[in-house]
C-alpha atoms as a PDB file:
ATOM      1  CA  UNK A   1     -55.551 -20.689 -21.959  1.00  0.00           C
ATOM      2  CA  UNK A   2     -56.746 -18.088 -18.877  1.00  0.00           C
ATOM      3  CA  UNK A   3     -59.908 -19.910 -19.218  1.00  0.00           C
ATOM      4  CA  UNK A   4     -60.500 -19.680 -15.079  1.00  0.00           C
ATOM      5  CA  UNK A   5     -59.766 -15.590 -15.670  1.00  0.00           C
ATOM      6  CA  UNK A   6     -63.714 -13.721 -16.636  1.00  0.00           C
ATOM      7  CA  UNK A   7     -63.537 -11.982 -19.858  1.00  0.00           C
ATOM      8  CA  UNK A   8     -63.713  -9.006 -17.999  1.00  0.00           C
ATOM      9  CA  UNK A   9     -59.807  -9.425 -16.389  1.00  0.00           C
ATOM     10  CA  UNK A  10     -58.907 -10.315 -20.184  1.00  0.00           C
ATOM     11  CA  UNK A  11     -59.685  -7.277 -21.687  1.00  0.00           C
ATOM     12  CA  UNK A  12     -58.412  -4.780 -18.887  1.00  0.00           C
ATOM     13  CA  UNK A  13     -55.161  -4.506 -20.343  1.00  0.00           C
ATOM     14  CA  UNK A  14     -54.829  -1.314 -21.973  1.00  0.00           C
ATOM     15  CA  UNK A  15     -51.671   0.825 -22.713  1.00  0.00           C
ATOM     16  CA  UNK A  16     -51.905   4.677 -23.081  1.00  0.00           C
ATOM     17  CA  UNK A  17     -50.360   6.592 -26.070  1.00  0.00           C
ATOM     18  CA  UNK A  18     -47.508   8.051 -23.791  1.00  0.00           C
ATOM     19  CA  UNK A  19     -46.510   4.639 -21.692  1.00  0.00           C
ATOM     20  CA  UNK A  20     -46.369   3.247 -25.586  1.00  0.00           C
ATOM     21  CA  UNK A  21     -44.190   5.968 -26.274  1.00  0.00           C
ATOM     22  CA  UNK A  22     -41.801   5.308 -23.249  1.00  0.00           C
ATOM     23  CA  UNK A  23     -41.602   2.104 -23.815  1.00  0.00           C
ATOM     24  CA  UNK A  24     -40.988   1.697 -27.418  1.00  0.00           C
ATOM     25  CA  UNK A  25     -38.397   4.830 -26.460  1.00  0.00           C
ATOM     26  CA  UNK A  26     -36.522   2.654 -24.018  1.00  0.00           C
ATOM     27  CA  UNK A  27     -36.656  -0.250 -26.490  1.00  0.00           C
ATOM     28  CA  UNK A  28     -35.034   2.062 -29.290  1.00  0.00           C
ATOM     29  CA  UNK A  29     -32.934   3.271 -26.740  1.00  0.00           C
ATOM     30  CA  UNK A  30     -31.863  -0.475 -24.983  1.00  0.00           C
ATOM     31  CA  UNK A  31     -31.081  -1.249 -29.195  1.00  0.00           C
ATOM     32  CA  UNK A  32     -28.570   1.306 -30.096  1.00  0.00           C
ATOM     33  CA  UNK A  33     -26.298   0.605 -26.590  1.00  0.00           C
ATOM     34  CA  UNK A  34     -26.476  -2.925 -27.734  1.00  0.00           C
ATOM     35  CA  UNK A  35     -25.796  -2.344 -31.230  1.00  0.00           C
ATOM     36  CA  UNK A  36     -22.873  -0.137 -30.275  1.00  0.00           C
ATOM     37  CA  UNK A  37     -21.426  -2.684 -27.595  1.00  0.00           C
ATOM     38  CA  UNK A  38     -21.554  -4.964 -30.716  1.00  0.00           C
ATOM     39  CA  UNK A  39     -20.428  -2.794 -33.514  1.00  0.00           C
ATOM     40  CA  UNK A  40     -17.120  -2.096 -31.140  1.00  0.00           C
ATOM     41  CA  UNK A  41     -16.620  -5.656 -30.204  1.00  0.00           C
ATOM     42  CA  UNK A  42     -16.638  -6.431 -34.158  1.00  0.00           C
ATOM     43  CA  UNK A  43     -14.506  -3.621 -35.236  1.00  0.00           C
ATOM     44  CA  UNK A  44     -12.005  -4.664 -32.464  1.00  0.00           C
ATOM     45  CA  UNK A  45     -11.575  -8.076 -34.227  1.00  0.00           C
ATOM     46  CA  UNK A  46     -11.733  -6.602 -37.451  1.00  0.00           C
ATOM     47  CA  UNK A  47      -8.665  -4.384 -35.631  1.00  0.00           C
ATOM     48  CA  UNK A  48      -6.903  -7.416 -34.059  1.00  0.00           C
ATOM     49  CA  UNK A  49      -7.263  -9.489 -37.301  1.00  0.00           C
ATOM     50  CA  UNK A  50      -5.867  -5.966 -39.071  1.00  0.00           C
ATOM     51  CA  UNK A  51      -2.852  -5.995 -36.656  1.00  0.00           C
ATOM     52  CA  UNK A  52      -1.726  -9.496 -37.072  1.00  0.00           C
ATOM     53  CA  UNK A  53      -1.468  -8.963 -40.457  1.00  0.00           C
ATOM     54  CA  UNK A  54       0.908  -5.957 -40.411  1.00  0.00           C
ATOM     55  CA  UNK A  55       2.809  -7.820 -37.646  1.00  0.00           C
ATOM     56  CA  UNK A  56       3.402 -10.676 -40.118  1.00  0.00           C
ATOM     57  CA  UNK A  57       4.335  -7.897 -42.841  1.00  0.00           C
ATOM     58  CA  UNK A  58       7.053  -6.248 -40.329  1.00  0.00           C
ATOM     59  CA  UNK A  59       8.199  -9.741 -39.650  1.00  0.00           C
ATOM     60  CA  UNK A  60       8.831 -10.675 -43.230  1.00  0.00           C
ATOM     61  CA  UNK A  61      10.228  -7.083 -43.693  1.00  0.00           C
ATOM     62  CA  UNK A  62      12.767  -7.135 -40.806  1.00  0.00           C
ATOM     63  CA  UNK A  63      13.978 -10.670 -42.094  1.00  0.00           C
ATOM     64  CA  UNK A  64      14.455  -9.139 -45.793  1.00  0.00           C
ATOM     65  CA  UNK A  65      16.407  -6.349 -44.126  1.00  0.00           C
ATOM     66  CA  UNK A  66      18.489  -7.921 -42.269  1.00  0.00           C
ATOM     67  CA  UNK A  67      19.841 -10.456 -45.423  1.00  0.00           C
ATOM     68  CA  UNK A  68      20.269  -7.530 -47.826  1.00  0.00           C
ATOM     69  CA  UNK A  69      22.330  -6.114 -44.617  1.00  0.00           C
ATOM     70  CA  UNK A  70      24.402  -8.884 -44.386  1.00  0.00           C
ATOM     71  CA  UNK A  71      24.794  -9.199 -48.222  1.00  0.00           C
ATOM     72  CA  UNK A  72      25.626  -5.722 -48.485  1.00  0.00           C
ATOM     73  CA  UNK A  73      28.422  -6.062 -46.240  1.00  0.00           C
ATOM     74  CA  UNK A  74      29.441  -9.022 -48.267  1.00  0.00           C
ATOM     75  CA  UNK A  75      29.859  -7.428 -51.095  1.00  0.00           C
ATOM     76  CA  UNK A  76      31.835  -4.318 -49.333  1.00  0.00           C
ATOM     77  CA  UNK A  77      34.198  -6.811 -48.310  1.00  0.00           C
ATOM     78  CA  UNK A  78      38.124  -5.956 -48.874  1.00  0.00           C
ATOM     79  CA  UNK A  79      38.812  -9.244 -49.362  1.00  0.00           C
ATOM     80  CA  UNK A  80      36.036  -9.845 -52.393  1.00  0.00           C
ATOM     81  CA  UNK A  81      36.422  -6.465 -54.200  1.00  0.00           C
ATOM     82  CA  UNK A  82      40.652  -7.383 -54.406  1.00  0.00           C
ATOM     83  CA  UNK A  83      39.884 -10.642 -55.677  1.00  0.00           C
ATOM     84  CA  UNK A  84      37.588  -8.809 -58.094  1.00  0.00           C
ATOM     85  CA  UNK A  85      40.014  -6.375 -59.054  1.00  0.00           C
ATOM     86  CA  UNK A  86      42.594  -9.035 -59.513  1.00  0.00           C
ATOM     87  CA  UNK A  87      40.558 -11.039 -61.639  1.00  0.00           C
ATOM     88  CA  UNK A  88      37.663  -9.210 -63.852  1.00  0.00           C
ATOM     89  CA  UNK A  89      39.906  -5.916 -63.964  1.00  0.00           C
ATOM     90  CA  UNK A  90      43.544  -7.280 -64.087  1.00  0.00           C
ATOM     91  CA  UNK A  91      44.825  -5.014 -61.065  1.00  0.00           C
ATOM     92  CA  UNK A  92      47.749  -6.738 -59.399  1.00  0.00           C
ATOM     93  CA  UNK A  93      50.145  -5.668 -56.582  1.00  0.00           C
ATOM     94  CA  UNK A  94      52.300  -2.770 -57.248  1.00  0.00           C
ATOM     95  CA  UNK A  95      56.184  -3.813 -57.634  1.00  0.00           C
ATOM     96  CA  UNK A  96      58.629  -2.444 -55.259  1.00  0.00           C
ATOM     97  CA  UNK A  97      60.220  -0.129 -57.446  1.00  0.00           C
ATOM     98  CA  UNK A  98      56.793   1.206 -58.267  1.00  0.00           C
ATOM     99  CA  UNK A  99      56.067   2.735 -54.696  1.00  0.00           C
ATOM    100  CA  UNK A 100      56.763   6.066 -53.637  1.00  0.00           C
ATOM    101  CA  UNK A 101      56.301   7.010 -49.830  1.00  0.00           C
ATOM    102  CA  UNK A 102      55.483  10.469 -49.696  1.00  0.00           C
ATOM    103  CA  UNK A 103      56.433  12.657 -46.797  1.00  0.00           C
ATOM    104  CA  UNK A 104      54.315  15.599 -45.321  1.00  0.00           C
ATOM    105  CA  UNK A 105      55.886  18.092 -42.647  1.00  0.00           C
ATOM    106  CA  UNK A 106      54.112  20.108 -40.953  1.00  0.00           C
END
């Protein structure tokens, strides 16, 4: 391959115990920023995946509330708990003669 280079120019290339050292320290070094670049980019998916889910929960939550709402103020209805009274209890409207209006004075 360097066929044109002398054997002498091949074998020049030496590295001392301390530029080893920097360099493999600045590799190391280079790794962990990239690793934690990465591990934050994946943990915020994992958080944006995480958040869409609750979202969809609190949807589905907030749609139940709101038809037990309007079912509980279907069943408070005047109008329903007469006709109940009327018909599983046997209440009916009081007679004339059966009312007494009371008078308070102060």
């Amino acid at each position: 391959m360097f066929k044109w280079l002398p054997k002498s120019k091949k074998n020049q290339f030496h590295v001392t115990t301390r530029e080893y050292r920097v360099v493999l320290v600045a590799v190391v070094g280079l790794m962990i920023v990239a690793m934690a670049f990465v591990w934050s980019n994946v943990r915020l998916v994992g958080l944006a995946y995480e958040y869409q889910a609750l979202e969809k929960i609190q949807r589905s939550l907030l749609r139940e509330n709101n038809l037990l709402h309007v079912e509980w103020e279907s069943l408070r209805s005047l109008d329903r708990v007469q006709l109940l009274a009327k018909n599983k209890i046997g209440l009916r409207e009081p007679e004339s003669r059966q009312i007494v209006t009371v008078f308070l004075k102060k």
